[in-house]
Protein backbone atom coordinates (compact mmCIF):
# COMPACT_ATOMS: atom_id res chain seq x y z
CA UNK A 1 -25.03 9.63 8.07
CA UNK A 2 -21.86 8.43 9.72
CA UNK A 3 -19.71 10.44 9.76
CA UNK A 4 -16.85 10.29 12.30
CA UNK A 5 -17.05 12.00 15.63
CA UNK A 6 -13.36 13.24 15.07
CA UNK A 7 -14.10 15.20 12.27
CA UNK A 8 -14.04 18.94 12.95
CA UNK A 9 -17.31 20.50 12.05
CA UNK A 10 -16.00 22.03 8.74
CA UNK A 11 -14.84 18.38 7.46
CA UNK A 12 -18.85 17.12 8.33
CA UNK A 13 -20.27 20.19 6.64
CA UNK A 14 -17.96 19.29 3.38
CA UNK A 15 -19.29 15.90 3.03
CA UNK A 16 -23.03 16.84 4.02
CA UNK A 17 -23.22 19.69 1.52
CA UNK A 18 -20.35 19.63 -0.80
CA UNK A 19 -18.93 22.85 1.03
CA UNK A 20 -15.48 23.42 0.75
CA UNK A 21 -15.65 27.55 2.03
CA UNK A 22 -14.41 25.88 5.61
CA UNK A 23 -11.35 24.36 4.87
CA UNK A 24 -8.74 27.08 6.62
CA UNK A 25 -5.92 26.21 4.28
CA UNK A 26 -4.12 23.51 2.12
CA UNK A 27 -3.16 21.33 4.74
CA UNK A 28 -6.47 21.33 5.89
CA UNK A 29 -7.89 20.08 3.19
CA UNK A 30 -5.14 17.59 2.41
CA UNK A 31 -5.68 16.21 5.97
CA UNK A 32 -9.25 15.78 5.31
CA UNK A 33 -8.65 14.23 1.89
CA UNK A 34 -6.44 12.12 3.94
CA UNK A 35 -8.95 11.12 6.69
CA UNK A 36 -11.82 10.05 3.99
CA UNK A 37 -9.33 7.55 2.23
CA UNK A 38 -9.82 5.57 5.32
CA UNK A 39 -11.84 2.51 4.15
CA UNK A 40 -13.96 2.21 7.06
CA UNK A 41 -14.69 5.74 7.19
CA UNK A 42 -15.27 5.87 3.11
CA UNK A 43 -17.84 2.74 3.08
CA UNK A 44 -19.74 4.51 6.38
CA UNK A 45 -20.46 7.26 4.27
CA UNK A 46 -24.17 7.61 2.38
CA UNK A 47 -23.91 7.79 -1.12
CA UNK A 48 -24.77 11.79 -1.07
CA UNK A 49 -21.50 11.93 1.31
CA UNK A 50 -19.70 10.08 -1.46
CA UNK A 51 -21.04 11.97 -4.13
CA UNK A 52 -20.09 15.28 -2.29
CA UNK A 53 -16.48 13.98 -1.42
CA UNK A 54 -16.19 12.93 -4.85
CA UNK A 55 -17.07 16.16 -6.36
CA UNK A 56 -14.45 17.91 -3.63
CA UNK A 57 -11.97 15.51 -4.89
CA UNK A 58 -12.59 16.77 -8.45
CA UNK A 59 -13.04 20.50 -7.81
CA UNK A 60 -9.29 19.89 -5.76
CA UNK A 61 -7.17 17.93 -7.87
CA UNK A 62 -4.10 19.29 -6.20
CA UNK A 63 -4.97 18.94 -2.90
CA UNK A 64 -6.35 15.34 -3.32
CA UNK A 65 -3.12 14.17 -5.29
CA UNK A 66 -1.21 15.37 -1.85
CA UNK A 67 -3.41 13.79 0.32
CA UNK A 68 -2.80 10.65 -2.13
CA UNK A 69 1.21 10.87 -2.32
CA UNK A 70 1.38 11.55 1.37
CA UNK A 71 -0.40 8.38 1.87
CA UNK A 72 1.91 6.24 0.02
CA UNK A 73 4.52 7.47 1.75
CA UNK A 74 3.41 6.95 4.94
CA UNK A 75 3.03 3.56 3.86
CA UNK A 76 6.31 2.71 2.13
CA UNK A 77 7.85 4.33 5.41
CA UNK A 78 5.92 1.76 7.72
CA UNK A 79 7.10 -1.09 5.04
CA UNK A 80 10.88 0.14 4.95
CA UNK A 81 10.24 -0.15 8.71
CA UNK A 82 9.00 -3.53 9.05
CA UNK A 83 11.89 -4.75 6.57
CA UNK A 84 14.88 -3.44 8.92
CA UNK A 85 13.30 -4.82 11.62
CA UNK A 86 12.85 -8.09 10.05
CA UNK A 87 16.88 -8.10 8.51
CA UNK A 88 17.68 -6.98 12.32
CA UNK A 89 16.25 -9.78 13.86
CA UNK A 90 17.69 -11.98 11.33
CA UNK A 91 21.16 -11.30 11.98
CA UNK A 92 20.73 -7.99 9.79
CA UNK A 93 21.93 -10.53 6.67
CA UNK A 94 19.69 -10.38 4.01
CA UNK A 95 18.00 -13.98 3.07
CA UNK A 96 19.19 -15.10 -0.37
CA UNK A 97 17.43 -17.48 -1.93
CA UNK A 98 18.80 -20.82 -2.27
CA UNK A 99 19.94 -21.63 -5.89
CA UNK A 100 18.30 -25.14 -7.11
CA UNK A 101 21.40 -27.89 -7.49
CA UNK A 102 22.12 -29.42 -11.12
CA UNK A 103 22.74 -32.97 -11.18
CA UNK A 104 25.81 -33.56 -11.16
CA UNK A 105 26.34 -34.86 -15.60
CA UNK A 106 28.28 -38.25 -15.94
CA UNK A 107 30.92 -38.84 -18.15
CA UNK A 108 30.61 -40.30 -21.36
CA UNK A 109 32.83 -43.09 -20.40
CA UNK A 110 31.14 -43.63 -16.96
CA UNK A 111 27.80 -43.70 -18.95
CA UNK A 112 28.75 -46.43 -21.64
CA UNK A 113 30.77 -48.10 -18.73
CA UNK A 114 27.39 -49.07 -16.60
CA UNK A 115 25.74 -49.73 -19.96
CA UNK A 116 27.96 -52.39 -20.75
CA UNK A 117 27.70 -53.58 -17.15
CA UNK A 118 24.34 -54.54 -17.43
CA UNK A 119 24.37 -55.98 -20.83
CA UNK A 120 27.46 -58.54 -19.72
């Protein structure tokens, strides 16, 4: 069994017996659906902890689908975060890719011109 230290006693009981009688309210349970999508903390876990969290995920749709949707957010805010910081530091302009140059086309006449160049 490993699971974290940080988890409040509830959150341990859940995942060693499949108890979910602790959890105070939603956001408790959202946090700790939160917590267990941690991939370190997910691939600690014996496979009766994952079978138990998995079941809680099931028997919780809602809550898990919060936890999920919270996550992502959390995430696209760090990205959104990263990308002004990045356009900041490069003069806030935003980096446009460079469009590949066409050859410039000769004219017909310049064409049969250096053809009859080389044939004289």
């Amino acid at each position: 069994m490993a699971i974290p230290a940080s988890f409040a006693s509830h959150w341990r009981r859940a995942l060693e017996s499949g108890d979910a009688s602790g959890f105070t309210n939603d956001a408790d349970m959202i946090a700790f659906f939160g917590a267990t999508r941690v991939y370190d903390t997910l691939m600690a876990m014996s496979d009766t902890e994952k079978d138990h969290l998995i079941a809680l995920r099931t028997s919780h749709p809602d809550q898990f689908s919060e936890a999920i949707s919270k996550d992502h957010a959390r995430r696209s805010e760090a990205a959104q975060a990263v990308i002004a910081k990045n356009r900041a530091n490069l003069g806030g302009a935003p980096i446009a890719p460079k469009a590949p140059e066409k050859p410039k086309a000769k004219s017909w006449d310049e064409v049969i011109a250096k053809f009859n160049a080389r044939g004289a």
